[in-house]
PDB file of N, CA and C in Angstrom:
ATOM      1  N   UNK A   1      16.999  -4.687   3.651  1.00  0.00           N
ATOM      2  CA  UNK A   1      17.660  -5.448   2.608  1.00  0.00           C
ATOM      3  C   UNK A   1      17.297  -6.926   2.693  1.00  0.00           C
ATOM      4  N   UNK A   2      17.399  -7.469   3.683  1.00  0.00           N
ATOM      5  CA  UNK A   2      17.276  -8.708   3.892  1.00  0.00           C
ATOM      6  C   UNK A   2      15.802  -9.228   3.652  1.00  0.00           C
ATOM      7  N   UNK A   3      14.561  -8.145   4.076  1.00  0.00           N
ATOM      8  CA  UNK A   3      13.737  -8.478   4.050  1.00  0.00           C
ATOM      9  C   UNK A   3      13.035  -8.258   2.487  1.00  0.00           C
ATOM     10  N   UNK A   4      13.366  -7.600   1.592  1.00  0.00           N
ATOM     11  CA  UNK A   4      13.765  -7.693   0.171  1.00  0.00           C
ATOM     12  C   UNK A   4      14.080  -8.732  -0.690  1.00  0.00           C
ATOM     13  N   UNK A   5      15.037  -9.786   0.282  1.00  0.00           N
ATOM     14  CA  UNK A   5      15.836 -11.041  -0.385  1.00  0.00           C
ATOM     15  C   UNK A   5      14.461 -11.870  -0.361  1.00  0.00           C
ATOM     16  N   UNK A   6      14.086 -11.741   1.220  1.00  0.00           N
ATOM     17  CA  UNK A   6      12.813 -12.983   1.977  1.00  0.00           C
ATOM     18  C   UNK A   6      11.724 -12.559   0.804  1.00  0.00           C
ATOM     19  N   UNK A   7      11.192 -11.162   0.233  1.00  0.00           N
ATOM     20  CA  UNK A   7      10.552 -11.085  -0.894  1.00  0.00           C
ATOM     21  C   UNK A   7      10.642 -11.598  -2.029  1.00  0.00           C
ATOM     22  N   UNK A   8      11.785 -11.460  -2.327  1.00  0.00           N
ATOM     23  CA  UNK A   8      11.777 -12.101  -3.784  1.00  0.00           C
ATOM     24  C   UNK A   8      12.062 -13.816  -3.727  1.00  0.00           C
ATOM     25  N   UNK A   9      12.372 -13.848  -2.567  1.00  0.00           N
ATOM     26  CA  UNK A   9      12.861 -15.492  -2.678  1.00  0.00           C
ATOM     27  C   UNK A   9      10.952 -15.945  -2.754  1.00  0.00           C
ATOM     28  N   UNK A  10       9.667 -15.314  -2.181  1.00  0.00           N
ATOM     29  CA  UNK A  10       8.837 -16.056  -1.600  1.00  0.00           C
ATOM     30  C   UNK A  10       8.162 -15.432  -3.107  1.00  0.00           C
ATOM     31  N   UNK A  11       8.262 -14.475  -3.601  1.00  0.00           N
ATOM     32  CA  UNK A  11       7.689 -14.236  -5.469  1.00  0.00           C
ATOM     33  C   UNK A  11       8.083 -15.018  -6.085  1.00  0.00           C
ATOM     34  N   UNK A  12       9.211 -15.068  -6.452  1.00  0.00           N
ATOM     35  CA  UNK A  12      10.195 -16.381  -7.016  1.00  0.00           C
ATOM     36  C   UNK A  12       9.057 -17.680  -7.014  1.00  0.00           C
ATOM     37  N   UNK A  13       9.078 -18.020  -5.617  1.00  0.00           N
ATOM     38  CA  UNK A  13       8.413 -19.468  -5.879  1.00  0.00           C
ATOM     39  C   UNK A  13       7.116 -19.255  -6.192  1.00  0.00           C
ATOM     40  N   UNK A  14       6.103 -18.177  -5.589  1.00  0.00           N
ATOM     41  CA  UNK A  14       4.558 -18.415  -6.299  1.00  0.00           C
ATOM     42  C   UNK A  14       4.831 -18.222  -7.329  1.00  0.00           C
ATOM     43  N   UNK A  15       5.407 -17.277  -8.225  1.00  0.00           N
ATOM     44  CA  UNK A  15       5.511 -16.889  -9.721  1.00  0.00           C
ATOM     45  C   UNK A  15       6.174 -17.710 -10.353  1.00  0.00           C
ATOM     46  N   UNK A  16       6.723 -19.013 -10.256  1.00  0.00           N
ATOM     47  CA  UNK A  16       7.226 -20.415 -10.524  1.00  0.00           C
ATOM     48  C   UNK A  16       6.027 -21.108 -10.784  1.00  0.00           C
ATOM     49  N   UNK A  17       4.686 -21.043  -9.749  1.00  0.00           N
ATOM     50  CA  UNK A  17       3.721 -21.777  -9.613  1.00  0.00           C
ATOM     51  C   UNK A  17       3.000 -21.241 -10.508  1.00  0.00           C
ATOM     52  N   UNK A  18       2.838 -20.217 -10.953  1.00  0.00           N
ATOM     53  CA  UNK A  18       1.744 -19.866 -11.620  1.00  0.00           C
ATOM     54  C   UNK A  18       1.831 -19.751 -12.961  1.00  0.00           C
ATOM     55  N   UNK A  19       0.587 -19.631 -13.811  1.00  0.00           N
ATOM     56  CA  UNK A  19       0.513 -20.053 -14.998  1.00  0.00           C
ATOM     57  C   UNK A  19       0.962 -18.326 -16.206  1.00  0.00           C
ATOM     58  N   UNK A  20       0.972 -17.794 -15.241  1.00  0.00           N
ATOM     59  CA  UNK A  20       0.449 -16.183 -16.109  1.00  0.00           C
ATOM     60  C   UNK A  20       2.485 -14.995 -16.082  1.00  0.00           C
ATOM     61  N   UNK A  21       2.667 -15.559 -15.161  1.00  0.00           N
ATOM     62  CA  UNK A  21       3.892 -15.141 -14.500  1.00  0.00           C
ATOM     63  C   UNK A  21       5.005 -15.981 -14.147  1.00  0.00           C
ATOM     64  N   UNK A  22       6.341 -15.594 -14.697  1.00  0.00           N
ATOM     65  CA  UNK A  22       6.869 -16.610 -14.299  1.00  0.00           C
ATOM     66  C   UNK A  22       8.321 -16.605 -12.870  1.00  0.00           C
ATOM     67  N   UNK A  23       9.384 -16.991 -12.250  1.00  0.00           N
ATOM     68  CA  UNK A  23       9.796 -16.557 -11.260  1.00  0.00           C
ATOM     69  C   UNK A  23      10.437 -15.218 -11.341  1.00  0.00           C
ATOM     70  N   UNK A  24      11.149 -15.022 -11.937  1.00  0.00           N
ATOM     71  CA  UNK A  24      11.425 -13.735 -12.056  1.00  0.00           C
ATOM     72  C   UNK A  24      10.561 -12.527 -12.261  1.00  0.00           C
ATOM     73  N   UNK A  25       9.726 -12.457 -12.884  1.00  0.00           N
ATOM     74  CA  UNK A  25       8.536 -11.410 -12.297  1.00  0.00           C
ATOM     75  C   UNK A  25       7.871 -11.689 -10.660  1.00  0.00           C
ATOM     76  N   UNK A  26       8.178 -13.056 -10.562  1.00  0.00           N
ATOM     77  CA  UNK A  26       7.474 -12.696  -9.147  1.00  0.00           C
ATOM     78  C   UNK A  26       8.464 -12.551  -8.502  1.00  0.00           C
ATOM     79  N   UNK A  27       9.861 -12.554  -8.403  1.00  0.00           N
ATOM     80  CA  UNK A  27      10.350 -12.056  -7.805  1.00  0.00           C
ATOM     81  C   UNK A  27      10.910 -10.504  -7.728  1.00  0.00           C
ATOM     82  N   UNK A  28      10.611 -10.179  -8.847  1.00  0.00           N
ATOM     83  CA  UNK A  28      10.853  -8.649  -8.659  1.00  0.00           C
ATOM     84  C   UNK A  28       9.272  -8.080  -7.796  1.00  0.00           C
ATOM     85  N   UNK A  29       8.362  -8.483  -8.368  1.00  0.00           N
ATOM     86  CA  UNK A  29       7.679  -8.145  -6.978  1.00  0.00           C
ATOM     87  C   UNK A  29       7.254  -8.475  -5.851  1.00  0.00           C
ATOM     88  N   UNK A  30       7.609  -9.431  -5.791  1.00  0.00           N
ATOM     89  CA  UNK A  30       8.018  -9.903  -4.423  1.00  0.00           C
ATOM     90  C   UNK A  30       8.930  -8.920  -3.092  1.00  0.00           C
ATOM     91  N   UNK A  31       9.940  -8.557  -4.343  1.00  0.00           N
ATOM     92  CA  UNK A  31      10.683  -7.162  -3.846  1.00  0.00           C
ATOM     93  C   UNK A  31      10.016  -5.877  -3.644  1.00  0.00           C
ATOM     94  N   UNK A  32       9.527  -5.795  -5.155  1.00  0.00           N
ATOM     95  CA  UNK A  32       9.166  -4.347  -4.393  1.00  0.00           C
ATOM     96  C   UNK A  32       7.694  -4.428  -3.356  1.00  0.00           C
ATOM     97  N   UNK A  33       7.372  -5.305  -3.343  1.00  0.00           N
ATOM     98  CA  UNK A  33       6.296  -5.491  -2.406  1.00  0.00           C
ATOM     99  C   UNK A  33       6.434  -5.262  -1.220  1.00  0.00           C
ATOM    100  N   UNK A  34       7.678  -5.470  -0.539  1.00  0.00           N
ATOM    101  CA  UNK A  34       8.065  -5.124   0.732  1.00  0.00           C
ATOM    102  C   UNK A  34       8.155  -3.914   1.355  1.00  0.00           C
ATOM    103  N   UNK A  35       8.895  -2.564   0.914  1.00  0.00           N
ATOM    104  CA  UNK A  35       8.731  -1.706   1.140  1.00  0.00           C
ATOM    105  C   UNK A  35       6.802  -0.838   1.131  1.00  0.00           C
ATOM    106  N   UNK A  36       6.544  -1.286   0.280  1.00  0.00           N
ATOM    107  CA  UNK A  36       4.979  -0.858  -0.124  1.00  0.00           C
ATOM    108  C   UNK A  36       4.233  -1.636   1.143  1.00  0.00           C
ATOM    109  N   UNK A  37       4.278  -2.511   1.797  1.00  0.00           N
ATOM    110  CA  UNK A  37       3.336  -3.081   2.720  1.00  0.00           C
ATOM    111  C   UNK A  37       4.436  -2.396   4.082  1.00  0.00           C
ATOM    112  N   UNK A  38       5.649  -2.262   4.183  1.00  0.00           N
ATOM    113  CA  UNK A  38       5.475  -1.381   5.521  1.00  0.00           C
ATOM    114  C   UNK A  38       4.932   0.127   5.404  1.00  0.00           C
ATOM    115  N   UNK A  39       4.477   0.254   4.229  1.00  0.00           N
ATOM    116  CA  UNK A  39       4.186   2.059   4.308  1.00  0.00           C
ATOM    117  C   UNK A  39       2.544   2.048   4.857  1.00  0.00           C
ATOM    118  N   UNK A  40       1.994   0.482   4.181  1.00  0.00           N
ATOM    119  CA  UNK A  40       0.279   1.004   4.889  1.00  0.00           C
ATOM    120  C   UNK A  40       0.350   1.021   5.850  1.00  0.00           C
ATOM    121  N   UNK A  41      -0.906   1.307   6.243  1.00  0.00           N
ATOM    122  CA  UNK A  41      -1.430   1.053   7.532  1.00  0.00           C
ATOM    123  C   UNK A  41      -2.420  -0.221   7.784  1.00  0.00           C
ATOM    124  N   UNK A  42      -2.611  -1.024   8.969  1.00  0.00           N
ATOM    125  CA  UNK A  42      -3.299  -1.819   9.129  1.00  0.00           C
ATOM    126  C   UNK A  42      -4.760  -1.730   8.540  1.00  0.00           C
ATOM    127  N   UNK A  43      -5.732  -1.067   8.347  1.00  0.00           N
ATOM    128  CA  UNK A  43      -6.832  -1.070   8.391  1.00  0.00           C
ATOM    129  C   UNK A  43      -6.384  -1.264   6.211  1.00  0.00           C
ATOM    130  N   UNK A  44      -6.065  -0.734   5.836  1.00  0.00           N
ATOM    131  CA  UNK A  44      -5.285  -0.996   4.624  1.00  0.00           C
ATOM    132  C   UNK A  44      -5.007  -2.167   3.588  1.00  0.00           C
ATOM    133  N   UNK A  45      -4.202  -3.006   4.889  1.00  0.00           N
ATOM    134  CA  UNK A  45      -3.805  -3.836   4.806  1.00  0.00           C
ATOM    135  C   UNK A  45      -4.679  -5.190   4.860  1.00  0.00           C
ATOM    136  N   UNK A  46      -5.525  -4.719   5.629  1.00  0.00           N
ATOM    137  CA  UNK A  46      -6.732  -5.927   6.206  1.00  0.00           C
ATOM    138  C   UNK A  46      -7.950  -5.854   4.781  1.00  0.00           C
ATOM    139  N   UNK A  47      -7.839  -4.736   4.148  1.00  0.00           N
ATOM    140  CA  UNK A  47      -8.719  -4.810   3.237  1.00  0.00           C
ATOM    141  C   UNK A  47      -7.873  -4.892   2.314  1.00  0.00           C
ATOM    142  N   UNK A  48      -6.800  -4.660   1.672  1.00  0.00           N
ATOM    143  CA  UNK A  48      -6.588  -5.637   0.581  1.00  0.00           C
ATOM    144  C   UNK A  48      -5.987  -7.723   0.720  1.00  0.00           C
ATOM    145  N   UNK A  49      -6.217  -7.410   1.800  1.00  0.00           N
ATOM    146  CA  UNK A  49      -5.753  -9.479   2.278  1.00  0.00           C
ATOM    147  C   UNK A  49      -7.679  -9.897   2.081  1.00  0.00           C
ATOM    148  N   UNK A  50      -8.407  -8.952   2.404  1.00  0.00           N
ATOM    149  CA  UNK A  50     -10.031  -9.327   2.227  1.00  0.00           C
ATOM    150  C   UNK A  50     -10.613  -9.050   1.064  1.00  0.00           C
ATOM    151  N   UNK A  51      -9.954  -8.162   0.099  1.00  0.00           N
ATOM    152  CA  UNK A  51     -10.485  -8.178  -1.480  1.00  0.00           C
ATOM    153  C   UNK A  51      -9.938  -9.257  -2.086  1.00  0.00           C
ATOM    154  N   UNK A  52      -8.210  -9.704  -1.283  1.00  0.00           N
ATOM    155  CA  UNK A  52      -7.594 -10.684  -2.147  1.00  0.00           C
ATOM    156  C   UNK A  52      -8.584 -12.256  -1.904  1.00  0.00           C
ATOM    157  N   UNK A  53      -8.941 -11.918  -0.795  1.00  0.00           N
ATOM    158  CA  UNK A  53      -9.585 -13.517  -0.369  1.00  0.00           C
ATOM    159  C   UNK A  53     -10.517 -13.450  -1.195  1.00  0.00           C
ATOM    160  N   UNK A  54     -11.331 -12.389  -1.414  1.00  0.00           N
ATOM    161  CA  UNK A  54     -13.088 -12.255  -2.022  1.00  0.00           C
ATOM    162  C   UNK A  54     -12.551 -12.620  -4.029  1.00  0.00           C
ATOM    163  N   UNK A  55     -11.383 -12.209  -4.042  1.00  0.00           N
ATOM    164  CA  UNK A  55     -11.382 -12.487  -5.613  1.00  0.00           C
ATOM    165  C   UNK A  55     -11.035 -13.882  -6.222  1.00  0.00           C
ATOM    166  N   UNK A  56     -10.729 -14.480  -4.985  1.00  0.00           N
ATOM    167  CA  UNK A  56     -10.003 -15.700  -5.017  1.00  0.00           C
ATOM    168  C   UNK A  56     -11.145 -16.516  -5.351  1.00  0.00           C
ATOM    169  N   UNK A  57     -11.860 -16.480  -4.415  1.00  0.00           N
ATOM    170  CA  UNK A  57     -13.380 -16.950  -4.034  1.00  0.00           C
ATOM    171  C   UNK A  57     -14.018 -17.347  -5.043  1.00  0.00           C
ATOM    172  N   UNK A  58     -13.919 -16.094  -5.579  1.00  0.00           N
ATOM    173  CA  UNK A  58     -14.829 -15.572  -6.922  1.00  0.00           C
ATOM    174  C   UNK A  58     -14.460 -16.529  -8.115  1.00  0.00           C
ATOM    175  N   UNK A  59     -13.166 -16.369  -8.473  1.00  0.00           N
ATOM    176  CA  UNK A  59     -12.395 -16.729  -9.363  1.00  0.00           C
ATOM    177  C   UNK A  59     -12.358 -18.596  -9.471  1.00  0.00           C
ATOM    178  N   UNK A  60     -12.469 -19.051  -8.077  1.00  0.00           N
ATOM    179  CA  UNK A  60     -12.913 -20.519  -7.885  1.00  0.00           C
ATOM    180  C   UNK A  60     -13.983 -20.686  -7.907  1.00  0.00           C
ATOM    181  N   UNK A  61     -15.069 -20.338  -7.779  1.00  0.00           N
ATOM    182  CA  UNK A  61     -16.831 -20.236  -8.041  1.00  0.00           C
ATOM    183  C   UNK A  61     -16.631 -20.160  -9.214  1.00  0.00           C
ATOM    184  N   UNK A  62     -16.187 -19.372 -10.242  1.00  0.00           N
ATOM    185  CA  UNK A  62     -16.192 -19.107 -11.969  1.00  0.00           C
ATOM    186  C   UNK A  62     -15.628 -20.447 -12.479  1.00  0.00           C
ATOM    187  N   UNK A  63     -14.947 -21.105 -11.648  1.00  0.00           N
ATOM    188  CA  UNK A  63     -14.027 -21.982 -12.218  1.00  0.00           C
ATOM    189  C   UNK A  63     -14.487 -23.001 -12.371  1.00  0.00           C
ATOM    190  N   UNK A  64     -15.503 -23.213 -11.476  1.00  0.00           N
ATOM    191  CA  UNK A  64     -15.959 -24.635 -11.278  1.00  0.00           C
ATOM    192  C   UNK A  64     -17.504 -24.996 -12.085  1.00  0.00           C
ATOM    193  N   UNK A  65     -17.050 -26.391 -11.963  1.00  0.00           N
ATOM    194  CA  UNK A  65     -18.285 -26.922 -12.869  1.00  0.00           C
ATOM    195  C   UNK A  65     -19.619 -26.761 -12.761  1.00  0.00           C
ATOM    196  N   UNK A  66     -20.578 -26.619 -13.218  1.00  0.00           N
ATOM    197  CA  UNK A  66     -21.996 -26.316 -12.797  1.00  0.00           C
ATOM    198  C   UNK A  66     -22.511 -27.409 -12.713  1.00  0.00           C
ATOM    199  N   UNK A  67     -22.052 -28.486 -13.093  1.00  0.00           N
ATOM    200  CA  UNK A  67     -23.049 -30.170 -13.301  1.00  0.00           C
ATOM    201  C   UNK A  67     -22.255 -30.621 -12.161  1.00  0.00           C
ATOM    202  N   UNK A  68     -21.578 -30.133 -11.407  1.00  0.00           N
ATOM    203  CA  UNK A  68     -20.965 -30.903  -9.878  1.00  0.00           C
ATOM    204  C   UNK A  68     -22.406 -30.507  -9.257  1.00  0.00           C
ATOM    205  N   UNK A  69     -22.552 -31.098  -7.726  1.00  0.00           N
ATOM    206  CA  UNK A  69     -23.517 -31.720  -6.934  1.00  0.00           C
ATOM    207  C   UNK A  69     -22.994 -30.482  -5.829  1.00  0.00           C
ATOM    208  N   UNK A  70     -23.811 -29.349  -5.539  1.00  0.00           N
ATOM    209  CA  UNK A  70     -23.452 -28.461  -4.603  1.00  0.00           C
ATOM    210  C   UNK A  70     -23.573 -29.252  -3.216  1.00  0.00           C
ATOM    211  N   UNK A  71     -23.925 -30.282  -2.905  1.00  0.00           N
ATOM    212  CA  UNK A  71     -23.189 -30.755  -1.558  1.00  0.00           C
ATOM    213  C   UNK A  71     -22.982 -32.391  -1.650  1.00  0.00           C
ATOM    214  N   UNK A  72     -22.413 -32.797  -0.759  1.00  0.00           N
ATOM    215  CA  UNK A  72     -21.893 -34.148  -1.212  1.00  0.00           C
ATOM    216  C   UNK A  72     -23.498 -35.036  -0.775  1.00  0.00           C
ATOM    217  N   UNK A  73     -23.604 -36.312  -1.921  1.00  0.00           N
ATOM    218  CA  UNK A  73     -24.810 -36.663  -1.480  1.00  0.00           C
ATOM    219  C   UNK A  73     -25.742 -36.533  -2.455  1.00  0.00           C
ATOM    220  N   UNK A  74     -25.856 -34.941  -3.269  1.00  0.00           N
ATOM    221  CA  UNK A  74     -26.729 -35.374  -3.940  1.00  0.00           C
ATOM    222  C   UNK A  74     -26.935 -35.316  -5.444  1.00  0.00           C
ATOM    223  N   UNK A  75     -27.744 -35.803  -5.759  1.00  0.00           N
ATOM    224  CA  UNK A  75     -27.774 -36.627  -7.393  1.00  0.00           C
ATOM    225  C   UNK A  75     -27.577 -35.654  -8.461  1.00  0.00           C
ATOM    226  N   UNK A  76     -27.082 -35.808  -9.227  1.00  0.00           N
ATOM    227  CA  UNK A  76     -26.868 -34.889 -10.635  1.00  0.00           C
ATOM    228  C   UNK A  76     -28.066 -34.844 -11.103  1.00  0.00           C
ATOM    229  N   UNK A  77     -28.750 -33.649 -11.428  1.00  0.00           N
ATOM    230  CA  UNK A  77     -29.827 -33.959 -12.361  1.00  0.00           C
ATOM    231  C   UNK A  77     -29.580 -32.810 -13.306  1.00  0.00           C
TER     232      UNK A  77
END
């Protein structure tokens, strides 16, 4: 139960932050998220925290400007 509350309180605030969702959807899954992550298993678990990182990635590479300077230093051309 409690760890249910710690869910939705921590959906609540990303789904506050975000543009697509707002706290109350993230806090309902925030909730049900809890029960669903003690049922995996580790090996599970490690690959969806590593698809989540890889989409993130992705999603900031798409995002960003192409006329920025891929390292600091050098010249726009």
């Amino acid at each position: 139960m409690i760890g249910k509350l710690i869910g939705a309180g921590i959906g609540a605030k990303l789904g506050s932050e975000s543009r697509k969702m707002g706290g109350t959807t993230g806090a309902v899954l925030g909730a049900v998220a809890v029960p669903l992550v003690r049922r995996l298993r580790l090996p599970t678990l490690l690959a969806l925290v590593g698809g989540g990182y890889l989409v993130k990635r992705l999603a900031d590479k798409a995002e960003q400007d192409p006329t920025t300077p891929k390292t600091p230093g050098t010249p726009n051309t």
